[in-house]
PDB file of N, CA and C in Angstrom:
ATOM      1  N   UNK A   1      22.734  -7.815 -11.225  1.00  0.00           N
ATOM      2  CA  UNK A   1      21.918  -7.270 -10.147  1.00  0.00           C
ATOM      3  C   UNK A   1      21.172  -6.031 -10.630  1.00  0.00           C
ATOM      4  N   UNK A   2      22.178  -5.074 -11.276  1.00  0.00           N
ATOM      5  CA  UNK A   2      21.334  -3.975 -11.870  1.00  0.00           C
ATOM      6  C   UNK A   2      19.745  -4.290 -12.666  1.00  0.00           C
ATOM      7  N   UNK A   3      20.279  -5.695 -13.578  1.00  0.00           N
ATOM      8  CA  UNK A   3      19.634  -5.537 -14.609  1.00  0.00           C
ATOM      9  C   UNK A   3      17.923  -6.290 -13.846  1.00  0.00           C
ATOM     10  N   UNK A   4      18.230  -7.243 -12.907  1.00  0.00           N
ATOM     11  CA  UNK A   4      16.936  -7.598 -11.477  1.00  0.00           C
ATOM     12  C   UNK A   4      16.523  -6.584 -11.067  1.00  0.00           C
ATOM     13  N   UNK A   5      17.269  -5.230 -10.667  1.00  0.00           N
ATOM     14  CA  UNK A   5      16.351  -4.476 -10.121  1.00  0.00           C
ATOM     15  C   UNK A   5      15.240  -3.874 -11.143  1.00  0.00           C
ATOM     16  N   UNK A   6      16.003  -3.494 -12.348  1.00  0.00           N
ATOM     17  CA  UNK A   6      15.651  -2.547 -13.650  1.00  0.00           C
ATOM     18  C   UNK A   6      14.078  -3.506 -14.079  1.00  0.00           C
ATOM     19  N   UNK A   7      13.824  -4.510 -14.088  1.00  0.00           N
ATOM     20  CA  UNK A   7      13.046  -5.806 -14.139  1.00  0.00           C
ATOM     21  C   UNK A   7      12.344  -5.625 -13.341  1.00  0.00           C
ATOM     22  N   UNK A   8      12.466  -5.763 -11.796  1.00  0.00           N
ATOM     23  CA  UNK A   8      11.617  -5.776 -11.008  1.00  0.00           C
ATOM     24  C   UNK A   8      11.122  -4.256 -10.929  1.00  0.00           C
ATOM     25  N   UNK A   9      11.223  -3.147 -11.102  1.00  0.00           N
ATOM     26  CA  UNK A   9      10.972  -1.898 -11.593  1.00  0.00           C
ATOM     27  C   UNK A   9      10.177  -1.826 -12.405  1.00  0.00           C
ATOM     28  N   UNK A  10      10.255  -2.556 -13.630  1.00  0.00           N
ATOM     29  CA  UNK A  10       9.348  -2.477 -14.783  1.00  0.00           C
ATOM     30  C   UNK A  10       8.545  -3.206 -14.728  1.00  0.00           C
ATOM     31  N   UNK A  11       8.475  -4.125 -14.200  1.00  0.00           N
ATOM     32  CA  UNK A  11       6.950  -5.435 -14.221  1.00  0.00           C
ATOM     33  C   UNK A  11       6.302  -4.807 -12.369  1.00  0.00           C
ATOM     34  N   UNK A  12       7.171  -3.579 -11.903  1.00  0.00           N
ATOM     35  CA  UNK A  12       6.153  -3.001 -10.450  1.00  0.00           C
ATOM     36  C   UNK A  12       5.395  -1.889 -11.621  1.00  0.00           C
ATOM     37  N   UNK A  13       6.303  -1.655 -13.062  1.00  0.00           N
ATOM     38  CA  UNK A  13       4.988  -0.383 -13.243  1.00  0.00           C
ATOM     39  C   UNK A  13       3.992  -1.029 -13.945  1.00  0.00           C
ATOM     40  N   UNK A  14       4.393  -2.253 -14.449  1.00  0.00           N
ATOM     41  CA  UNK A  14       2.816  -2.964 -15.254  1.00  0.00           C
ATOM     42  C   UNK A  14       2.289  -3.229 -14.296  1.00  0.00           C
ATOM     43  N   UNK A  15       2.455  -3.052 -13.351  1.00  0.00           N
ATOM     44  CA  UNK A  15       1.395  -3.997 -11.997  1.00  0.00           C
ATOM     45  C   UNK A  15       0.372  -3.137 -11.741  1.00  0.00           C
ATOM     46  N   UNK A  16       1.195  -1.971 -11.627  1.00  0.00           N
ATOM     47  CA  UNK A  16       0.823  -0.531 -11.279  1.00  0.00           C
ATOM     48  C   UNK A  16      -0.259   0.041 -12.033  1.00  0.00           C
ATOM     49  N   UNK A  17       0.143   0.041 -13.454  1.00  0.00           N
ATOM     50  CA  UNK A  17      -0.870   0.594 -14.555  1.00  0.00           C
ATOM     51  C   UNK A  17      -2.069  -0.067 -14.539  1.00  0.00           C
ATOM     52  N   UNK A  18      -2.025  -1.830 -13.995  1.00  0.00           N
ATOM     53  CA  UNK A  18      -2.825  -2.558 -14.264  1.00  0.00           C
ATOM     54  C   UNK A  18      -3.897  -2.145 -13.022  1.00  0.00           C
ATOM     55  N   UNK A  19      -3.378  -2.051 -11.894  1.00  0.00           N
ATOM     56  CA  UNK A  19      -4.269  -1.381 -10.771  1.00  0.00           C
ATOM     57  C   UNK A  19      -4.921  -0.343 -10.692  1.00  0.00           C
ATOM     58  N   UNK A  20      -4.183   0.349 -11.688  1.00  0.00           N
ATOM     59  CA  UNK A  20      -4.938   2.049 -11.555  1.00  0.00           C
ATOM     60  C   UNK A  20      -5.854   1.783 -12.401  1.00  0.00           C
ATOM     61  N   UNK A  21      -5.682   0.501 -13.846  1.00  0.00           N
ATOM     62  CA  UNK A  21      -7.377   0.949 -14.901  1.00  0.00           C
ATOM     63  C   UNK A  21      -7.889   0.083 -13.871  1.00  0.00           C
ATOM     64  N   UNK A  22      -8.157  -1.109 -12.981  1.00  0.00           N
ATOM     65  CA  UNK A  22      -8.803  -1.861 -12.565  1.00  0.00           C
ATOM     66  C   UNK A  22      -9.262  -0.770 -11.310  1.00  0.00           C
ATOM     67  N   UNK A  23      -8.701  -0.044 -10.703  1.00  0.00           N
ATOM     68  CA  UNK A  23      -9.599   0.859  -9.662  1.00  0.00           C
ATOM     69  C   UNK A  23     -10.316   1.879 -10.897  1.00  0.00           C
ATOM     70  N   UNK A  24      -9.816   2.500 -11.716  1.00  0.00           N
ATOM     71  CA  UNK A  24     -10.712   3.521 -12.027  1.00  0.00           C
ATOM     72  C   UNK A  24     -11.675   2.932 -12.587  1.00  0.00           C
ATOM     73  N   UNK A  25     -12.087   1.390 -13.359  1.00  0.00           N
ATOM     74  CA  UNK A  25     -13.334   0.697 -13.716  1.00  0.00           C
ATOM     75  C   UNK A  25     -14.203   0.308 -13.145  1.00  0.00           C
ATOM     76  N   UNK A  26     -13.728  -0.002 -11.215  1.00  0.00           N
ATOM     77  CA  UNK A  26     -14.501  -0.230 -10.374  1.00  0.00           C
ATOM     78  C   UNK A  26     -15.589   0.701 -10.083  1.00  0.00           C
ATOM     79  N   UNK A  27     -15.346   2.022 -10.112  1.00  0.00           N
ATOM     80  CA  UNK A  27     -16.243   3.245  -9.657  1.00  0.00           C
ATOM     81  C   UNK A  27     -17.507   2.804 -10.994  1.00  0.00           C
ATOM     82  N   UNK A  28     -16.814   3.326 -11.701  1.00  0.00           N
ATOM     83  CA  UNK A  28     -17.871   2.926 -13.217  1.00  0.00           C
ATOM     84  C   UNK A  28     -18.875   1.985 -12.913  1.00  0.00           C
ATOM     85  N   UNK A  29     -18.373   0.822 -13.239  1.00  0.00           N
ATOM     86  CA  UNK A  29     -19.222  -0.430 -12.914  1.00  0.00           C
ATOM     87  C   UNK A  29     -19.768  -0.527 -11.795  1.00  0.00           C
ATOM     88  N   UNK A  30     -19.388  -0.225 -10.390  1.00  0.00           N
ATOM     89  CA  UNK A  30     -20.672   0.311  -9.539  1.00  0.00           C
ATOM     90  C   UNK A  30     -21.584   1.295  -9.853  1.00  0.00           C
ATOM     91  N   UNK A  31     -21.320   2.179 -10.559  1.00  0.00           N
ATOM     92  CA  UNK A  31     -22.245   3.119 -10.708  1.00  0.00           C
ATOM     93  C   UNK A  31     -23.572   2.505 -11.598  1.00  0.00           C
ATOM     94  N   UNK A  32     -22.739   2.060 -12.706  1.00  0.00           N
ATOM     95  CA  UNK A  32     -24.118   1.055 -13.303  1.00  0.00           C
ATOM     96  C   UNK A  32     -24.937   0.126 -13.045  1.00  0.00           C
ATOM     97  N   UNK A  33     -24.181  -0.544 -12.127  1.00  0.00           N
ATOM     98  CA  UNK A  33     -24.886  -1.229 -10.788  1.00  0.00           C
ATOM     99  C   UNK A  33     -26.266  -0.634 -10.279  1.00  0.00           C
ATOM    100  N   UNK A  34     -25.688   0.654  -9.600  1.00  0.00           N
ATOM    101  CA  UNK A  34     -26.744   1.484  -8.422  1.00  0.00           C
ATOM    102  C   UNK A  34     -27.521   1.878  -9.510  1.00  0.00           C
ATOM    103  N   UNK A  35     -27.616   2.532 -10.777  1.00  0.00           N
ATOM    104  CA  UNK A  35     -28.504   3.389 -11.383  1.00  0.00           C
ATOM    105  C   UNK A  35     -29.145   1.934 -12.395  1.00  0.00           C
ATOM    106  N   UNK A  36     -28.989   0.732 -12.121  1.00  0.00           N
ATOM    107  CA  UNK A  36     -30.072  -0.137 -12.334  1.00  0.00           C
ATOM    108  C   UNK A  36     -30.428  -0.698 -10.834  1.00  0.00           C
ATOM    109  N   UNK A  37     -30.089  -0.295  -9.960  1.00  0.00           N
ATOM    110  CA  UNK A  37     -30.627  -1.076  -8.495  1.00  0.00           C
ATOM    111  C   UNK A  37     -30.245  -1.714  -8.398  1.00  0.00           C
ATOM    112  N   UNK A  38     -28.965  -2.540  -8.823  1.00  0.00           N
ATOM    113  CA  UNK A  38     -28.513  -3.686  -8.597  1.00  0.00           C
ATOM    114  C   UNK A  38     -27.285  -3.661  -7.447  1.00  0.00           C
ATOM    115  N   UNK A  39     -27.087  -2.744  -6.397  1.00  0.00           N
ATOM    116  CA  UNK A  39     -25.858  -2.836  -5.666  1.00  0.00           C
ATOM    117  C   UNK A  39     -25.580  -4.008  -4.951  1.00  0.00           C
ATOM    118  N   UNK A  40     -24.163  -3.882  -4.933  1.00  0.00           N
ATOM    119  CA  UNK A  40     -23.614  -4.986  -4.467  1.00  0.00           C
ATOM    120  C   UNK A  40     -23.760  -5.237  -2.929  1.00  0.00           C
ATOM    121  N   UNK A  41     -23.245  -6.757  -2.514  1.00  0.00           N
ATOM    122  CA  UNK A  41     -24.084  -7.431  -0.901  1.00  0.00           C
ATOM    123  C   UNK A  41     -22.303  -6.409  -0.461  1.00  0.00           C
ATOM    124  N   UNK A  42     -21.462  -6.197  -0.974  1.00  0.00           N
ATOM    125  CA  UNK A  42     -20.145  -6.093   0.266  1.00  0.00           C
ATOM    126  C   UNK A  42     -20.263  -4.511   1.026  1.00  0.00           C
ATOM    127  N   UNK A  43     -19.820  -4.860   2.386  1.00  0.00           N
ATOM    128  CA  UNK A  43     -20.233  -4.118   2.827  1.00  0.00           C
ATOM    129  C   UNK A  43     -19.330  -2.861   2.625  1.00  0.00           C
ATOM    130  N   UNK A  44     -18.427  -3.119   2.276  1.00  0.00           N
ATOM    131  CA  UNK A  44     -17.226  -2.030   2.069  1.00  0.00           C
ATOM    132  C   UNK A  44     -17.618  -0.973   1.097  1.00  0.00           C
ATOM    133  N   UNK A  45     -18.138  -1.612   0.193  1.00  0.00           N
ATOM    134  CA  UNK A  45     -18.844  -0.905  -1.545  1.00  0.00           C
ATOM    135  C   UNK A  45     -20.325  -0.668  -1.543  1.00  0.00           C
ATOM    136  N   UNK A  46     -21.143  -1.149  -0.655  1.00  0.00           N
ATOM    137  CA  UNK A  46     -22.347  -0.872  -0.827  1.00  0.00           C
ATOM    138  C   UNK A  46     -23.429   0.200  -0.124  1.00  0.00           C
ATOM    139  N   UNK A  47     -23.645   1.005  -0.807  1.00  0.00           N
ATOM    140  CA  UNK A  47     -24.552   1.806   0.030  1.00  0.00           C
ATOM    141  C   UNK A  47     -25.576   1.659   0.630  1.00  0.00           C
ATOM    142  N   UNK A  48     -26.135   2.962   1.581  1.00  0.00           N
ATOM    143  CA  UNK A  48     -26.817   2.431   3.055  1.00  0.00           C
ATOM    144  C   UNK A  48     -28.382   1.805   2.182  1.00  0.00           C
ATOM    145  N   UNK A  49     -28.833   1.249   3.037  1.00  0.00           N
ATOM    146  CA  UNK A  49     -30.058   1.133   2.674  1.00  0.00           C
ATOM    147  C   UNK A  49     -30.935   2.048   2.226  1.00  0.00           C
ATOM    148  N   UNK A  50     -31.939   2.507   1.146  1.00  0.00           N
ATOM    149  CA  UNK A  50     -32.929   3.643   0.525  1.00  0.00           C
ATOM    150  C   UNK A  50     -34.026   3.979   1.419  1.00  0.00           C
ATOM    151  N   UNK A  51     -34.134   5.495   1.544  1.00  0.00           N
ATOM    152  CA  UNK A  51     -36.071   5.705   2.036  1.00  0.00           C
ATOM    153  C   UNK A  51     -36.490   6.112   0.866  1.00  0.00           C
ATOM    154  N   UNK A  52     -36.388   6.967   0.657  1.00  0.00           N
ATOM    155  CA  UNK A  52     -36.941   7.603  -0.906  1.00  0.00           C
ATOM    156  C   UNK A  52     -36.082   7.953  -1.907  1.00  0.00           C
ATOM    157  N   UNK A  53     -36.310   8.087  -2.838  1.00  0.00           N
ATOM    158  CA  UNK A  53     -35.916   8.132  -4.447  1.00  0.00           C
ATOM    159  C   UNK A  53     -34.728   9.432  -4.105  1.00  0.00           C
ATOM    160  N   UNK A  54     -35.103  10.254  -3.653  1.00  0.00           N
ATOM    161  CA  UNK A  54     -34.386  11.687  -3.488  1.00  0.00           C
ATOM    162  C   UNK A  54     -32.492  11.139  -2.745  1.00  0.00           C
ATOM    163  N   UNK A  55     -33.154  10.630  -1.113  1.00  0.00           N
ATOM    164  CA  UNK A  55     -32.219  10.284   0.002  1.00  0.00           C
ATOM    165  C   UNK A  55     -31.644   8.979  -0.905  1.00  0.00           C
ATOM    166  N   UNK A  56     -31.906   7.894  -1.875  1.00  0.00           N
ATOM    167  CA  UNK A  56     -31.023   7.307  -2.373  1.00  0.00           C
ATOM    168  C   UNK A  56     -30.105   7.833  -3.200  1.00  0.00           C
ATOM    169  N   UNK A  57     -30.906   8.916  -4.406  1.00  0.00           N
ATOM    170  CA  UNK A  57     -29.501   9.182  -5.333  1.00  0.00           C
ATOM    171  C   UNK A  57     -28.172   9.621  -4.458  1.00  0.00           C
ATOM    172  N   UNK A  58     -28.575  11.039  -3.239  1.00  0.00           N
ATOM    173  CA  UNK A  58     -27.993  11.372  -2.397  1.00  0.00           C
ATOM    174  C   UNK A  58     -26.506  10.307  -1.911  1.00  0.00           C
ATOM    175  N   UNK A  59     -27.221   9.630  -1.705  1.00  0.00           N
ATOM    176  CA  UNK A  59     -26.586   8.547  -0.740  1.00  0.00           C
ATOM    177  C   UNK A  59     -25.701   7.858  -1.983  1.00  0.00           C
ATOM    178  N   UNK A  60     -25.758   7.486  -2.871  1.00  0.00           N
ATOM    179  CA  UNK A  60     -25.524   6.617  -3.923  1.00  0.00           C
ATOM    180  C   UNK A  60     -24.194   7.772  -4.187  1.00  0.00           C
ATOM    181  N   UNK A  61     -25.002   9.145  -4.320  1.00  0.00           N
ATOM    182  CA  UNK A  61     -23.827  10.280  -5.050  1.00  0.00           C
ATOM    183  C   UNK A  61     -22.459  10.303  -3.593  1.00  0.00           C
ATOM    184  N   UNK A  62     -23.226  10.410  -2.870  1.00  0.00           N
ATOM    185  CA  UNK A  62     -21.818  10.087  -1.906  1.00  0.00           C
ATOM    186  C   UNK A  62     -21.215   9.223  -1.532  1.00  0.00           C
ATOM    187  N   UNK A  63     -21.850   7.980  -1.956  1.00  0.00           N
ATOM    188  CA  UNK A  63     -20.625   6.679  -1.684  1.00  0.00           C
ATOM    189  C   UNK A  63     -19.939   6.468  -3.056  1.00  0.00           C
ATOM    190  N   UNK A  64     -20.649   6.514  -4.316  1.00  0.00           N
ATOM    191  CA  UNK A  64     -19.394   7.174  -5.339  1.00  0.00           C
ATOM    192  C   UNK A  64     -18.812   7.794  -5.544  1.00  0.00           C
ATOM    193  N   UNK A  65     -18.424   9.281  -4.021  1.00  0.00           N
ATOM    194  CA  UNK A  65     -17.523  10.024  -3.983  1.00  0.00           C
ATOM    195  C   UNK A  65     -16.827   9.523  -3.269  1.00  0.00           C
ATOM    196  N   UNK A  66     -16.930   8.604  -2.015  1.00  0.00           N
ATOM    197  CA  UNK A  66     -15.755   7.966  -1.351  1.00  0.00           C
ATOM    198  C   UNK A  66     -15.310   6.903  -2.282  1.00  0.00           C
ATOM    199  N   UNK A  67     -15.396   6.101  -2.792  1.00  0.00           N
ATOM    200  CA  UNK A  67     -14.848   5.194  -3.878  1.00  0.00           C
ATOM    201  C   UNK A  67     -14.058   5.855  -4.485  1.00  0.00           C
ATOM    202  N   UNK A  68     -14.281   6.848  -5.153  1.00  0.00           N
ATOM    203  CA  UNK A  68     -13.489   8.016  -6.160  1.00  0.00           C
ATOM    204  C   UNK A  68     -12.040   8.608  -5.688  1.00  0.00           C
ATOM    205  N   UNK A  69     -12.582   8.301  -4.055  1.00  0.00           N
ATOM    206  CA  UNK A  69     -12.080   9.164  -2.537  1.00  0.00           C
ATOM    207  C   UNK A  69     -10.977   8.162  -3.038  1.00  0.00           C
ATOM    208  N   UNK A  70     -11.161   6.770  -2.356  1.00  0.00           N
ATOM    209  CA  UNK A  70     -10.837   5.631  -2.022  1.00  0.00           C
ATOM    210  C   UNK A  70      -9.290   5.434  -3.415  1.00  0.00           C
ATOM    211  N   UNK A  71      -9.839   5.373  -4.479  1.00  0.00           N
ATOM    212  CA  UNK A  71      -9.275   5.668  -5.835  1.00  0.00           C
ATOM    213  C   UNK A  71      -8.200   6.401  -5.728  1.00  0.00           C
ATOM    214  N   UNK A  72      -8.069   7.328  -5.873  1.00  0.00           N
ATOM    215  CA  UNK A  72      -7.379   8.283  -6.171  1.00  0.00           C
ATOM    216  C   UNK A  72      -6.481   8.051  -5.461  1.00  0.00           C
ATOM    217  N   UNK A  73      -6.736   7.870  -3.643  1.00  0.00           N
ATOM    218  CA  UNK A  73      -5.683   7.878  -2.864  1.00  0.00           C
ATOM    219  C   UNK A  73      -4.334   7.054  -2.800  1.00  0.00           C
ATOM    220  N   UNK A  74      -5.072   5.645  -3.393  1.00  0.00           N
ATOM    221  CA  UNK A  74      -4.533   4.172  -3.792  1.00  0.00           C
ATOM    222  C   UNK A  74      -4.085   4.683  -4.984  1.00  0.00           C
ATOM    223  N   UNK A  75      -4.237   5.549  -6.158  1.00  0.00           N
ATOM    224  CA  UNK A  75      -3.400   5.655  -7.224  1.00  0.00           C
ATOM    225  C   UNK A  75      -2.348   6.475  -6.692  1.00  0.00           C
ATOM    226  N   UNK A  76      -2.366   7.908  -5.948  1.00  0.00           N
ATOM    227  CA  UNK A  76      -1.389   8.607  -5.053  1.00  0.00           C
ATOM    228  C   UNK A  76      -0.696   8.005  -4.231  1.00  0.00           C
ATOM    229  N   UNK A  77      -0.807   6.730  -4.067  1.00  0.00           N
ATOM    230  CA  UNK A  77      -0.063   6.013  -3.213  1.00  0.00           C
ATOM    231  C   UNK A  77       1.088   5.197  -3.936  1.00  0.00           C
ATOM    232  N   UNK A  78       0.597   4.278  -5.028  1.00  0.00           N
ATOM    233  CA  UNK A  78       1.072   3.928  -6.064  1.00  0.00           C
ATOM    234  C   UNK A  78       2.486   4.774  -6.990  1.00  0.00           C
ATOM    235  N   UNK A  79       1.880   6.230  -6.877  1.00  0.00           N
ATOM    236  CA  UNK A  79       2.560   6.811  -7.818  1.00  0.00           C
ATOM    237  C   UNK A  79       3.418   7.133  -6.459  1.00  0.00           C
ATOM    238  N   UNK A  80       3.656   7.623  -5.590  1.00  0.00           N
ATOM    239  CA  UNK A  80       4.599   7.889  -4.604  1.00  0.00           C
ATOM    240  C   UNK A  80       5.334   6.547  -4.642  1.00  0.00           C
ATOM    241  N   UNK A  81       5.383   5.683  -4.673  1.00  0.00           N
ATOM    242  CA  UNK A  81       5.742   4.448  -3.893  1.00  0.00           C
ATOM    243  C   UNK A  81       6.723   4.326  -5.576  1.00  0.00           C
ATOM    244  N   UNK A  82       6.097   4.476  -6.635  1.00  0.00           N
ATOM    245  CA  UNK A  82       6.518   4.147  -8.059  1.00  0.00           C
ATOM    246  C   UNK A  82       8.008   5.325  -7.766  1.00  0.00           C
ATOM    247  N   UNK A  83       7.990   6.561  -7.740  1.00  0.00           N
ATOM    248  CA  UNK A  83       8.894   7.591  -7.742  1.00  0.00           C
ATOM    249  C   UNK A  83       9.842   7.052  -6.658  1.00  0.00           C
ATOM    250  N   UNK A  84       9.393   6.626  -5.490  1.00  0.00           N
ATOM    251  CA  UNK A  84      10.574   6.211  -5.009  1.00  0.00           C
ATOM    252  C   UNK A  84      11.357   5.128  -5.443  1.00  0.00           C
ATOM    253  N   UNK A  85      10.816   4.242  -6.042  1.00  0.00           N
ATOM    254  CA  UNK A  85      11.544   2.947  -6.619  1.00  0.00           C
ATOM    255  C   UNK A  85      12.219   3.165  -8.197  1.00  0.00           C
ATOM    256  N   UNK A  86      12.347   4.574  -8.455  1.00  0.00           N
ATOM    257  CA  UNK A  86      12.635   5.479  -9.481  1.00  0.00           C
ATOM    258  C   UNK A  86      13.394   5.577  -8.783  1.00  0.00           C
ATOM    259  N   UNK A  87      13.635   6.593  -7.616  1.00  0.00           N
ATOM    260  CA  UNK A  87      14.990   7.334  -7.816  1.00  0.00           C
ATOM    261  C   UNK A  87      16.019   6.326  -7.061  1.00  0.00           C
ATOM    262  N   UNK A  88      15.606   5.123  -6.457  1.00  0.00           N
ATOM    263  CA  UNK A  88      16.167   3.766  -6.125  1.00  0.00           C
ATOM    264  C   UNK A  88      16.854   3.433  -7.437  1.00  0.00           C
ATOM    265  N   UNK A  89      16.388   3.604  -8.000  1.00  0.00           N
ATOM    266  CA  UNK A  89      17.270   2.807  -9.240  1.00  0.00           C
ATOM    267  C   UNK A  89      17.835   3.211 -10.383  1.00  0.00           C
ATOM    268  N   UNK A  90      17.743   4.800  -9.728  1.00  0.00           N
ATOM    269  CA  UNK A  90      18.322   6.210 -10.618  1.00  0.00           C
ATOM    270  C   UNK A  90      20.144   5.848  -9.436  1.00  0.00           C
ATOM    271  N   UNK A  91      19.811   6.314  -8.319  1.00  0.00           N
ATOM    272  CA  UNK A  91      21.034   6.072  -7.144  1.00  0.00           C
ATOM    273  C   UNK A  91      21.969   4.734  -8.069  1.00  0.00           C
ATOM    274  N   UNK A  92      20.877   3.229  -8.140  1.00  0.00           N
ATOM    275  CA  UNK A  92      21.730   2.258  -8.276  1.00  0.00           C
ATOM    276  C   UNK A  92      22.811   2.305  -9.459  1.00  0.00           C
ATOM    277  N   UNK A  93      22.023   2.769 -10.389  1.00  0.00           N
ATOM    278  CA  UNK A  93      22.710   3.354 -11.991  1.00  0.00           C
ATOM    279  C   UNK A  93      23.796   3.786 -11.499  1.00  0.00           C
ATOM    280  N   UNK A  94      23.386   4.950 -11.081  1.00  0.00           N
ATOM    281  CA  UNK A  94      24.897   5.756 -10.612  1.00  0.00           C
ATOM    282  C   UNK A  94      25.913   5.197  -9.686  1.00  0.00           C
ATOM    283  N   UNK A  95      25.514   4.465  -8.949  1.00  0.00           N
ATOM    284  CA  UNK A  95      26.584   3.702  -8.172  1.00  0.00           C
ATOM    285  C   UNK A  95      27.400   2.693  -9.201  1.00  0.00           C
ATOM    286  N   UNK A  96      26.741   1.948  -9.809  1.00  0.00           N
ATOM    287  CA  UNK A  96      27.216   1.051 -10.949  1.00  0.00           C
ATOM    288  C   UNK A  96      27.766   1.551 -11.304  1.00  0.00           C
ATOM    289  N   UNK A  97      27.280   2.863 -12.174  1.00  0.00           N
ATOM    290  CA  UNK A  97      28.972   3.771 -12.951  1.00  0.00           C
ATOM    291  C   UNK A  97      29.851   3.648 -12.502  1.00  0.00           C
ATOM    292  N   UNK A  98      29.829   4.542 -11.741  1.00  0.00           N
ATOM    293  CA  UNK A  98      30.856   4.209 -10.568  1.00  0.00           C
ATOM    294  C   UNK A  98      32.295   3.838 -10.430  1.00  0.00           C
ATOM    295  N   UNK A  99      31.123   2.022 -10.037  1.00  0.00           N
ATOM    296  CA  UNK A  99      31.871   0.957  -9.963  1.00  0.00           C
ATOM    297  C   UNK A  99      32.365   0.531 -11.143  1.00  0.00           C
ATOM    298  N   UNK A 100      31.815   0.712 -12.147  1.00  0.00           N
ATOM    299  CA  UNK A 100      32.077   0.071 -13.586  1.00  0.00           C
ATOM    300  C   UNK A 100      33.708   0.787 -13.605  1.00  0.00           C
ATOM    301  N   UNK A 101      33.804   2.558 -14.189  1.00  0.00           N
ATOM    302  CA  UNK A 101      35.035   3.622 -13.703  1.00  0.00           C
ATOM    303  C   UNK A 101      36.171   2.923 -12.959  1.00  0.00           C
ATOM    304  N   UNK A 102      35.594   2.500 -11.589  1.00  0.00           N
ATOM    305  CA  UNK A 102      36.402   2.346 -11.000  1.00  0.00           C
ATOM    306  C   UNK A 102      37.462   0.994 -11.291  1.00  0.00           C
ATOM    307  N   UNK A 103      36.592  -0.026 -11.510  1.00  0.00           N
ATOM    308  CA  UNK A 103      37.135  -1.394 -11.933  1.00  0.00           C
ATOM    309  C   UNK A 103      37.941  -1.182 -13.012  1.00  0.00           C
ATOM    310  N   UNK A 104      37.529  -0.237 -14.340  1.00  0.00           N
ATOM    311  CA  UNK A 104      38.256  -0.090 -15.335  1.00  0.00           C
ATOM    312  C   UNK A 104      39.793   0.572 -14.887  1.00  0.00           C
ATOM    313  N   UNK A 105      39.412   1.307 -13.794  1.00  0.00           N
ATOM    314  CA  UNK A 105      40.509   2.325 -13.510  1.00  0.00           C
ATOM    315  C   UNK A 105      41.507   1.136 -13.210  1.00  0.00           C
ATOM    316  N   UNK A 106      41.256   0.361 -12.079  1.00  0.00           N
ATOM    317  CA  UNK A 106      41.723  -0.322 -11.319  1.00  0.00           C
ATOM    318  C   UNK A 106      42.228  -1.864 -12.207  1.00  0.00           C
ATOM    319  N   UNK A 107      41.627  -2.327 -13.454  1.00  0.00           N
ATOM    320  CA  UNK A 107      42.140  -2.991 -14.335  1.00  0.00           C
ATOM    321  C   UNK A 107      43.456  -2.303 -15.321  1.00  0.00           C
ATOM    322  N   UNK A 108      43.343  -1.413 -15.252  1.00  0.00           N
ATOM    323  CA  UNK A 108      44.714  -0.816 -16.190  1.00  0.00           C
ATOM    324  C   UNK A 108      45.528  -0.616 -15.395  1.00  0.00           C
ATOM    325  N   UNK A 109      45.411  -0.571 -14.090  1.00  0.00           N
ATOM    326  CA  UNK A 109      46.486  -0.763 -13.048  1.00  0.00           C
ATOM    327  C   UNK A 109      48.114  -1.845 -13.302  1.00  0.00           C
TER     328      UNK A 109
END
């Protein structure tokens, strides 16, 4: 059981690592997007429609600060969620000792 949790622990932090480069590449690659004009149709990621050259960068510079926004929070979320499933399985260790101690105790009985 220990050794399932210790497993499922370690393939949550490859999941993890794998999410944080795949959000921090997203900002990027939109950005190269907008500064060739090419933004995307979703509405979640795409900025407002342009009047002039000025009010687009504007606009462009602040929806790649909510993305960034968006980012960060989802990696702060990640890493909270990671620390708790750390000290989950810091506790389980120690309970195992424990039990391991105790069984030994209780085998020389």
């Amino acid at each position: 059981e220990r050794k399932t949790l210790l497993e499922m622990v370690q393939n949550h932090n490859v999941q993890s690592n794998r999410e944080v480069v795949i959000n921090t590449e997203e900002p990027l690659s939109l950005a190269a997007h907008l500064a060739q004009g090419n933004g995307t149709q979703d509405p979640a990621v795409s900025p407002p429609q342009e009047t002039t050259a000025g009010d687009a960068t504007q606009r462009d510079q602040e929806h790649l600060e909510q993305i960034h926004k968006r980012c960060r929070q989802d990696s702060e979320d990640k890493a909270c969620r990671l620390r708790e499933l750390e000290r989950r399985l810091r506790k389980l260790q120690q309970e195992h000792e424990e039990l391991v101690e105790r069984n030994e105790e209780l085998e020389s009985l």
